[in-house]
N, C-alpha and C. Protein backbone atom coordinates (compact mmCIF):
# COMPACT_ATOMS: atom_id res chain seq x y z
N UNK A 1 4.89 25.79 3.80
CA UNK A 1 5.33 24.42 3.63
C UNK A 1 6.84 24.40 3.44
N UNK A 2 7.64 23.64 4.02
CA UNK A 2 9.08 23.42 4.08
C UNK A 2 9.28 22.86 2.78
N UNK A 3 10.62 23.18 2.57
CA UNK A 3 11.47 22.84 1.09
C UNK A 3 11.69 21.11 1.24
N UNK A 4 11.38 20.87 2.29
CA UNK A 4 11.43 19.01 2.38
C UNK A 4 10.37 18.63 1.66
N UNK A 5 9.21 19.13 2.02
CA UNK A 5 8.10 18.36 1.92
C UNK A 5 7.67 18.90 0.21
N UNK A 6 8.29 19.32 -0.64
CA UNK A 6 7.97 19.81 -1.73
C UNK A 6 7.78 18.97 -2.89
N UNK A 7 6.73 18.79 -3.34
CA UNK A 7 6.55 17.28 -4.67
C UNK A 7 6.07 16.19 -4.21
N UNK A 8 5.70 16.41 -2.66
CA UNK A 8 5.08 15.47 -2.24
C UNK A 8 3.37 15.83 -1.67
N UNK A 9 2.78 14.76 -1.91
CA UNK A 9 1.49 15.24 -1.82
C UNK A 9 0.73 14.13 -0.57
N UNK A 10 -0.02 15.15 0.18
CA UNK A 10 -0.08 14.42 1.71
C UNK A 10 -1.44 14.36 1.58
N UNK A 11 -2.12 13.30 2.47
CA UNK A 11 -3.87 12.93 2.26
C UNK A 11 -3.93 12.35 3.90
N UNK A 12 -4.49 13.30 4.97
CA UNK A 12 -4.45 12.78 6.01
C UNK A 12 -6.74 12.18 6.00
N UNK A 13 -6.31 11.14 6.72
CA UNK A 13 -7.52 10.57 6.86
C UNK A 13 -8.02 10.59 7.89
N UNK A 14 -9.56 10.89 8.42
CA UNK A 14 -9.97 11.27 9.84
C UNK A 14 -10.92 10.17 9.79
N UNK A 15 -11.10 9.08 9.95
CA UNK A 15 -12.16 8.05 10.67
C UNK A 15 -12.09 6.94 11.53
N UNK A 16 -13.09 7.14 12.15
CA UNK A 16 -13.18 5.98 13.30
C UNK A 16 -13.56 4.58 12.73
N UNK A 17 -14.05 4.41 11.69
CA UNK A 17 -13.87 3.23 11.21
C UNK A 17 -12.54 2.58 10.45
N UNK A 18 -11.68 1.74 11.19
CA UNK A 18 -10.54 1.01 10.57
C UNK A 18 -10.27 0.63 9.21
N UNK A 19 -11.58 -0.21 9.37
CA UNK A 19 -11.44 -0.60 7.94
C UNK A 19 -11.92 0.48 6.47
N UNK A 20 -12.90 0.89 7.02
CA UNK A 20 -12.65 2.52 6.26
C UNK A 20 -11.76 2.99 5.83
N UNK A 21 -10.76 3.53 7.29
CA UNK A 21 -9.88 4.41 6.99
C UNK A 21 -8.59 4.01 6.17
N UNK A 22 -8.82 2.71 6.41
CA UNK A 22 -7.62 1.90 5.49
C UNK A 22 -7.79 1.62 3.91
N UNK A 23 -8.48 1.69 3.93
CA UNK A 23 -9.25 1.69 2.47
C UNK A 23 -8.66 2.85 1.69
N UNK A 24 -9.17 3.80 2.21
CA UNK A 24 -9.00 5.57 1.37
C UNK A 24 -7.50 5.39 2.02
N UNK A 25 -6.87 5.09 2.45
CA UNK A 25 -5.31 5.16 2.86
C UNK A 25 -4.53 4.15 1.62
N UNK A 26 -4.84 2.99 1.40
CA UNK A 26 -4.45 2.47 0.91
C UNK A 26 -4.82 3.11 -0.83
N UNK A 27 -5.43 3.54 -0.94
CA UNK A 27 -6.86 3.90 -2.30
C UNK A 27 -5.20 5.33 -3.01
N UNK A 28 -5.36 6.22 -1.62
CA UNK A 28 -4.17 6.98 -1.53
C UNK A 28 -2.79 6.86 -2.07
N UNK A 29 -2.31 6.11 -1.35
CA UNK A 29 -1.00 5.34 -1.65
C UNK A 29 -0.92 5.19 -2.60
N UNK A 30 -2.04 4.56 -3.49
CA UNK A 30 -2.09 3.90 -4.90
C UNK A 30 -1.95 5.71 -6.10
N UNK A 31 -2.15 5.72 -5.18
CA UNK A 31 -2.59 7.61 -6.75
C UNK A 31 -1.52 8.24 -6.27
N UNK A 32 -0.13 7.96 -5.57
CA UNK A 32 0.95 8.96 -5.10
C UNK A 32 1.37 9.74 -4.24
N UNK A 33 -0.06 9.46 -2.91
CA UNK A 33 -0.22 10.41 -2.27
C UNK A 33 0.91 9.91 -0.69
N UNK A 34 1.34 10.55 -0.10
CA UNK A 34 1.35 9.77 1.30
C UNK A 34 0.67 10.06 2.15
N UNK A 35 -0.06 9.36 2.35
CA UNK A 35 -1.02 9.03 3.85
C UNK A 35 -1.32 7.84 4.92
N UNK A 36 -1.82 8.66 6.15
CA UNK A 36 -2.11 7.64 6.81
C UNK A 36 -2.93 8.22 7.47
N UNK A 37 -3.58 7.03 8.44
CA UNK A 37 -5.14 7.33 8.81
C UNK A 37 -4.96 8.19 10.44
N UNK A 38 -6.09 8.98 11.00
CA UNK A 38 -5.83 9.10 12.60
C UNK A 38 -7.79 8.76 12.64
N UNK A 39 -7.59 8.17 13.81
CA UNK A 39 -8.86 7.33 14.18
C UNK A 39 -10.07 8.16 14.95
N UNK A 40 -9.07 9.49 15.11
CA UNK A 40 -10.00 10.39 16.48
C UNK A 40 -9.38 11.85 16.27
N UNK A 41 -10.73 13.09 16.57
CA UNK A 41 -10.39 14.07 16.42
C UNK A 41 -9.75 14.37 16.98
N UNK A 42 -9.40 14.11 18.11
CA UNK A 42 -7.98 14.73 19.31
C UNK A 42 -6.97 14.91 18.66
N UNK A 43 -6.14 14.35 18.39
CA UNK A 43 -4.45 14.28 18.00
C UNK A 43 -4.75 15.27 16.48
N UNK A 44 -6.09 16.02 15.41
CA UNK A 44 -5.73 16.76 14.64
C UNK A 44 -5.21 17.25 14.65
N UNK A 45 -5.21 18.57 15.65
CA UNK A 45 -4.56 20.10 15.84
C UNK A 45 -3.52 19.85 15.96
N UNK A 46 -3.36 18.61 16.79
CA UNK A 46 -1.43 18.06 16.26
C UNK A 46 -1.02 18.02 15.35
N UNK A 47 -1.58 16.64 14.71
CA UNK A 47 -0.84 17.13 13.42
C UNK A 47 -0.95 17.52 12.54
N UNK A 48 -2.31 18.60 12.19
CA UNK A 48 -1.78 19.07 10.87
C UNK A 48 -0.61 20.46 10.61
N UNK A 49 -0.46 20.97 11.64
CA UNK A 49 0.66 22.18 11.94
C UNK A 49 2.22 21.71 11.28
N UNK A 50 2.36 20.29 11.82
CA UNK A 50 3.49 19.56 11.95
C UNK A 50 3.30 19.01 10.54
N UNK A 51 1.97 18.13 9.82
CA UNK A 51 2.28 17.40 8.97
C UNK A 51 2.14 18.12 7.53
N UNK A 52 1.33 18.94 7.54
CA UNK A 52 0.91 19.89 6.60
C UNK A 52 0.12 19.42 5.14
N UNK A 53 -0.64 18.21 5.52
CA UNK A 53 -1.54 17.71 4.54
C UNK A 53 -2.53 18.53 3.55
N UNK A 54 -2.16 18.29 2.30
CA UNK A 54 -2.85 18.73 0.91
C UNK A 54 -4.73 18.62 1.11
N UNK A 55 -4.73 17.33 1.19
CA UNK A 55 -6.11 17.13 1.60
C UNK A 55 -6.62 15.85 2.48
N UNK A 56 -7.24 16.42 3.56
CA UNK A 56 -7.59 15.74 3.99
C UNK A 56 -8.95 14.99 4.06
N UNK A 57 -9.52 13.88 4.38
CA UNK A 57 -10.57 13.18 4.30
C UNK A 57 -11.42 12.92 5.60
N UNK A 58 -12.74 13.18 5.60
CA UNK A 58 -13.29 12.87 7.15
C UNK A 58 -14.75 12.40 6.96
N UNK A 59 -14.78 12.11 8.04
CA UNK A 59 -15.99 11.46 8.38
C UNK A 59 -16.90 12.09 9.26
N UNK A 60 -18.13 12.50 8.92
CA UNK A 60 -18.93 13.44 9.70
C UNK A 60 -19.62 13.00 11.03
N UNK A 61 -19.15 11.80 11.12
CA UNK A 61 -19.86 10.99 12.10
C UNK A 61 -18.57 10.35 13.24
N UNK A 62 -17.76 11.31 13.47
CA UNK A 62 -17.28 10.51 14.44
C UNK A 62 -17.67 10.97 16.47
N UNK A 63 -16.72 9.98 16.94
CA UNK A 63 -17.86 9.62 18.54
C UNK A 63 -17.69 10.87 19.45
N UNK A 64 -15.73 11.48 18.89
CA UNK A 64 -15.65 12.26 19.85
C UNK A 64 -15.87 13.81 19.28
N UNK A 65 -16.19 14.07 18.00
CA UNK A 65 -16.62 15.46 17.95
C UNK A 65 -17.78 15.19 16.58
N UNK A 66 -18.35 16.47 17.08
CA UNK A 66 -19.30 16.30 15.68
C UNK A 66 -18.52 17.15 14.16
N UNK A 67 -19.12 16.47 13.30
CA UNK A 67 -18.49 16.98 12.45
C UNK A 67 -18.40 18.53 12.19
N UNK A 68 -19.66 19.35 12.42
CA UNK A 68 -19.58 20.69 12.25
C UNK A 68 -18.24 21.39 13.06
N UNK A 69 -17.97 20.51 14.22
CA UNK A 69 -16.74 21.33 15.21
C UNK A 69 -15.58 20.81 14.71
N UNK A 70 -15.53 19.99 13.63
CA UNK A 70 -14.48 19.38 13.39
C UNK A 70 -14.00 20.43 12.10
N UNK A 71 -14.80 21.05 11.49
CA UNK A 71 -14.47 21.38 10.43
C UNK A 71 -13.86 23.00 11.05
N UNK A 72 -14.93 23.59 12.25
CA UNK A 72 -14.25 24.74 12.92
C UNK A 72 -12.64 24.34 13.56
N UNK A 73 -12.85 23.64 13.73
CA UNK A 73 -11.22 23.08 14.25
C UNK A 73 -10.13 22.94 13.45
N UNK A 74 -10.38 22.88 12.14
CA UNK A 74 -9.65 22.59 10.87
C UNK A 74 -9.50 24.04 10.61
N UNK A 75 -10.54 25.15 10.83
CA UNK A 75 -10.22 26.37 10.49
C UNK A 75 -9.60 27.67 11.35
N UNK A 76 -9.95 26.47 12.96
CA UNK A 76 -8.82 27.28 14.05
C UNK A 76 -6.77 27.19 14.19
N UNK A 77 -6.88 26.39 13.61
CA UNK A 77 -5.53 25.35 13.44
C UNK A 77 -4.94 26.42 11.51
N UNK A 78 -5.64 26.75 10.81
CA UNK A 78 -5.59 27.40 9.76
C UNK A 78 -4.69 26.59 8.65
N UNK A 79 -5.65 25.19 8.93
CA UNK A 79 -5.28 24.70 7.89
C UNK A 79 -5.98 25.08 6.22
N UNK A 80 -5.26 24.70 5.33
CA UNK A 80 -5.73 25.95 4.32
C UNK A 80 -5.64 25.08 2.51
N UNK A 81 -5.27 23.34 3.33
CA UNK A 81 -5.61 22.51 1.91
C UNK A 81 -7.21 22.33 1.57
N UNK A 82 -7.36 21.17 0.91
CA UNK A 82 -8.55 20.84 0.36
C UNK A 82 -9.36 19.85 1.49
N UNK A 83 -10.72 19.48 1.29
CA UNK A 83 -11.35 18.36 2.33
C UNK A 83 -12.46 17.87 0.93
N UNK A 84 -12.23 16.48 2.08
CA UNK A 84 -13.09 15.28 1.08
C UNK A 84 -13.98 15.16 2.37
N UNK A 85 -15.49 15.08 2.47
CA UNK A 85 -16.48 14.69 3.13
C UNK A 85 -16.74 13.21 2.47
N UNK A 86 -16.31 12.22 3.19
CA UNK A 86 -16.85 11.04 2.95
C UNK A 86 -17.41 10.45 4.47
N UNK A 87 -18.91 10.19 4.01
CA UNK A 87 -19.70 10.09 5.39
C UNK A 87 -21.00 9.06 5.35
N UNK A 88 -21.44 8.08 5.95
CA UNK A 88 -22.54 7.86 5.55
C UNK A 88 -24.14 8.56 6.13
N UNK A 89 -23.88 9.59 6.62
CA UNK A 89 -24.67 10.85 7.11
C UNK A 89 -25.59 10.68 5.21
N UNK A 90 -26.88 11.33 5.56
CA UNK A 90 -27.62 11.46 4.48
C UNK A 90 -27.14 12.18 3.56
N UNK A 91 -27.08 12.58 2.38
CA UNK A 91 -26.45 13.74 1.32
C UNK A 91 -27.06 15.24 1.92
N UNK A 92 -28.30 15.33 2.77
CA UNK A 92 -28.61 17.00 2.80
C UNK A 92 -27.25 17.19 3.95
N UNK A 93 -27.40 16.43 4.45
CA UNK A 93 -26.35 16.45 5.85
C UNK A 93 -25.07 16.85 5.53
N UNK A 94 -24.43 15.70 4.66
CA UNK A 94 -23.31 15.87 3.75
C UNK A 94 -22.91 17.31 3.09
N UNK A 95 -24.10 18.06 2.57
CA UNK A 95 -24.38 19.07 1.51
C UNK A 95 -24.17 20.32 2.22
N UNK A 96 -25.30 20.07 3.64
CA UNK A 96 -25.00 21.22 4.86
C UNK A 96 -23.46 21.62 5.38
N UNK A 97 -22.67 20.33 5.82
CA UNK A 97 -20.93 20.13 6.12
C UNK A 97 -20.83 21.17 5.07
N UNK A 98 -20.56 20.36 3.81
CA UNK A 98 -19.68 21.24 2.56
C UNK A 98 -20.10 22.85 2.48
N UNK A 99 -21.12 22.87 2.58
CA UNK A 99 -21.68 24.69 2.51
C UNK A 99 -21.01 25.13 3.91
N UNK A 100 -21.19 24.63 5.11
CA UNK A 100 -20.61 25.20 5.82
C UNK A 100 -19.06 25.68 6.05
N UNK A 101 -18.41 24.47 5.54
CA UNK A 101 -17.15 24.50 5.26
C UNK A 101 -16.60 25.74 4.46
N UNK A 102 -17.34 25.54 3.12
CA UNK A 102 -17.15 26.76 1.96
C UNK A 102 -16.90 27.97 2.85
N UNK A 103 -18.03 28.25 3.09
CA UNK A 103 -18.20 29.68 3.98
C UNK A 103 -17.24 30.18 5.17
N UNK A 104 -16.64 29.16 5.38
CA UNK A 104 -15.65 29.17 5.98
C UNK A 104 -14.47 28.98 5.95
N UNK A 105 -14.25 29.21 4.57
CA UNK A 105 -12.91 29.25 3.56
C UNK A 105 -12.47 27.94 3.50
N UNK A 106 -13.00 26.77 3.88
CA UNK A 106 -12.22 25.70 3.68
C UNK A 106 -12.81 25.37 2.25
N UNK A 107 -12.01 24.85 1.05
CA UNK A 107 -12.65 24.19 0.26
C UNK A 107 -12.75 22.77 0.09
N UNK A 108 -13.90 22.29 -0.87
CA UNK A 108 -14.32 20.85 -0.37
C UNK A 108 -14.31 20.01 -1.78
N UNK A 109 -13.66 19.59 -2.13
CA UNK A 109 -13.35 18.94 -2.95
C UNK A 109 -14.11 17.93 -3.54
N UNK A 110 -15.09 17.63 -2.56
CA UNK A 110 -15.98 16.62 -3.05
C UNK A 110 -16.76 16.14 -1.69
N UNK A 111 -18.22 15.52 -1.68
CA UNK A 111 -18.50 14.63 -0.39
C UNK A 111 -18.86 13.41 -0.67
N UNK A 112 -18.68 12.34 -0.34
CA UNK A 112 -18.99 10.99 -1.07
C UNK A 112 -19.58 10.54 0.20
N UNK A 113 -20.19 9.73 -0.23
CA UNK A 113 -21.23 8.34 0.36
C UNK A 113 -20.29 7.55 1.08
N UNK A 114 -20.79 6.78 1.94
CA UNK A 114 -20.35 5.50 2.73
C UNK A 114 -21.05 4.14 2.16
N UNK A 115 -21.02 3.48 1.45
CA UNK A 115 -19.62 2.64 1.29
C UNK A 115 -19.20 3.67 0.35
N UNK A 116 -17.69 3.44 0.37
CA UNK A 116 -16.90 4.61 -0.38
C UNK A 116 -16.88 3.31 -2.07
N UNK A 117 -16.76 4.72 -3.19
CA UNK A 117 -16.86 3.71 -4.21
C UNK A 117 -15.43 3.93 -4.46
N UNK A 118 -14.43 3.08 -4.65
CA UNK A 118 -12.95 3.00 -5.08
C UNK A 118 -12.55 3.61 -6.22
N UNK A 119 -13.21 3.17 -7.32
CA UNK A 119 -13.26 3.84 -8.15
C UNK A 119 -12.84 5.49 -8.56
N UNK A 120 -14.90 5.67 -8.07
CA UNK A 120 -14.68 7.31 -7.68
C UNK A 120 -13.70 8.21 -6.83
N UNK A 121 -13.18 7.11 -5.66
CA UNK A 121 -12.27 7.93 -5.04
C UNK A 121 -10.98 8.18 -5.55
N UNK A 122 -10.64 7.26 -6.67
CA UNK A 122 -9.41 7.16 -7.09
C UNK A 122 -9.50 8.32 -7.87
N UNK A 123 -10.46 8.25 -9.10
CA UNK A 123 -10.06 9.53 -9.84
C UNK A 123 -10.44 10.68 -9.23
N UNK A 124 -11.03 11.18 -8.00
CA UNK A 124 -10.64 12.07 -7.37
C UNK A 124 -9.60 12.33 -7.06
N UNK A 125 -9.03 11.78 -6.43
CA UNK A 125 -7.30 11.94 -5.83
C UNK A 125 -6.38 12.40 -7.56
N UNK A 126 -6.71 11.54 -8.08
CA UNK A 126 -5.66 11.68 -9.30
C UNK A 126 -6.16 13.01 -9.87
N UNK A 127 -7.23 13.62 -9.75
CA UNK A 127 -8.11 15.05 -10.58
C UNK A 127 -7.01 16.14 -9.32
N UNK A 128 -7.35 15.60 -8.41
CA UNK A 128 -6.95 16.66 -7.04
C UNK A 128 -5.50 16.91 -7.59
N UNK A 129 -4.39 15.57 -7.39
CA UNK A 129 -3.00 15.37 -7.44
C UNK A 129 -2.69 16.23 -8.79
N UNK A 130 -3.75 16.36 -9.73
CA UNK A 130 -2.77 16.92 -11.08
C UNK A 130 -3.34 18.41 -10.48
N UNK A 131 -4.25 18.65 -10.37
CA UNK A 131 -4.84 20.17 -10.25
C UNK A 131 -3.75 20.97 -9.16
N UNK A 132 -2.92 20.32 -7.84
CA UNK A 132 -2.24 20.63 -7.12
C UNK A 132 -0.95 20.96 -8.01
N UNK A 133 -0.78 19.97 -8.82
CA UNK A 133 0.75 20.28 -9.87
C UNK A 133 0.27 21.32 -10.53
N UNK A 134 -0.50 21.22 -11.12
CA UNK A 134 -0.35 22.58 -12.26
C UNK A 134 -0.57 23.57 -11.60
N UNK A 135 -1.35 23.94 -10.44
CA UNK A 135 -0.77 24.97 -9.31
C UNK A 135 -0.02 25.66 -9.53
N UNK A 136 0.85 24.56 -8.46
CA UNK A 136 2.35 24.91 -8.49
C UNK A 136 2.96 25.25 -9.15
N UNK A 137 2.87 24.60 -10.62
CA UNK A 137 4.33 25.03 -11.45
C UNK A 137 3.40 26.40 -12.09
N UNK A 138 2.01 26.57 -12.18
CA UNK A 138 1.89 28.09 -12.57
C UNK A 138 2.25 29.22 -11.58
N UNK A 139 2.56 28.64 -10.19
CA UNK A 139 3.26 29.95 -9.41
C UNK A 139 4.68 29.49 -9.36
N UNK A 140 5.38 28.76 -9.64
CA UNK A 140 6.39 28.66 -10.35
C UNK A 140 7.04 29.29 -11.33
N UNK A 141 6.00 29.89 -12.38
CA UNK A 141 6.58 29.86 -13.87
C UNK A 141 6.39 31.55 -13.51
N UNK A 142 5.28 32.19 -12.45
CA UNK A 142 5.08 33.41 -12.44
C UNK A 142 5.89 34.20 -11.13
N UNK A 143 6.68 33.26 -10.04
CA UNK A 143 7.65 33.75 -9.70
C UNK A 143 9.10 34.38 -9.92
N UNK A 144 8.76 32.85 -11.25
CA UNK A 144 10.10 33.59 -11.86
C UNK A 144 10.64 34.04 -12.64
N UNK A 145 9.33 34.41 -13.48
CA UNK A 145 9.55 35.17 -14.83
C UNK A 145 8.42 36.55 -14.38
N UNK A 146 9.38 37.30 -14.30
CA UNK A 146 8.25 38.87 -14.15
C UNK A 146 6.98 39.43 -15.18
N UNK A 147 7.34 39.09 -16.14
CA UNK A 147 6.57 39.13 -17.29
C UNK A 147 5.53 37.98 -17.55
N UNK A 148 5.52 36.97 -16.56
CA UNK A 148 3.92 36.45 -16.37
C UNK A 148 3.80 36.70 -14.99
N UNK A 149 4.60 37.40 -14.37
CA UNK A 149 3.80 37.67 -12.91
C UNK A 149 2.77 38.99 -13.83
N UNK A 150 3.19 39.93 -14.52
CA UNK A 150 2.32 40.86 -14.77
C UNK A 150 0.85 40.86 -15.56
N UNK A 151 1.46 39.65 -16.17
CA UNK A 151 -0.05 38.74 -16.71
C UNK A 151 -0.64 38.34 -16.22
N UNK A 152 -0.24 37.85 -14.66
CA UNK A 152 -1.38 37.10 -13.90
C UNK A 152 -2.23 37.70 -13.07
């Protein structure tokens, strides 16, 4: 990740529903994040190389790929943030994605239901957004003090 993009926290959104995707975009915005929505799996492999999103959000049901290839696609591209499964696919369905994902080094942060509850999504993002800071500043604090790199 470039020294630009540092302290900023990115939430790219994958659904074919508009008003959906505007929702968790806007839901986003509100908890600090910057994001914006892409409507179709095509243009991913674009941008996540280029945009380098923290976590992204998808929908298991979209027209032009299925979700299982979507998530291999996320792991050909080697993207390497977090994923939110928000889908209205049944929960075993939902459950199957996330295990598959796991196993495939992506981690999954959560899978939520369709209608999305606002709520819940919010303090997700805000659980995600602090867990990403304290991250950081613990490989922060152990880059640059040798004596907790040896502790860690």
């Amino acid at each position: 990740m470039g020294e630009g993009n540092a302290g900023k926290y990115r939430l790219l959104v994958v659904d074919d529903d508009k008003d959906n995707a505007e929702l968790i975009v806007r839901t986003a915005l509100r908890c600090g994040y910057e994001s914006f929505p892409v409507y179709n799996a095509r243009t991913l492999r674009e941008i996540i190389p280029h945009w380098q999103p923290h976590i992204i959000s998808f929908d298991l049901g979209l027209p032009d790929v299925e979700g299982f290839e979507l998530l291999s696609a996320l792991k050909s591209v080697q993207y390497s943030g977090e994923l939110i499964i928000i889908s209205g696919q049944p929960e075993w369905f939902r459950n199957r994605a996330a295990q598959f994902a796991s196993l495939s080094g992506l981690p999954v942060t959560a899978n939520l239901e369709k209608p999305i509850n606002v709520g819940q999504l919010r303090d997700l993002l805000t659980t995600a957004k602090a867990n990403m800071f304290l991250s950081l500043l613990k490989l922060r604090r152990t880059s640059s003090n040798p004596e907790e790199k040896a502790k860690a």
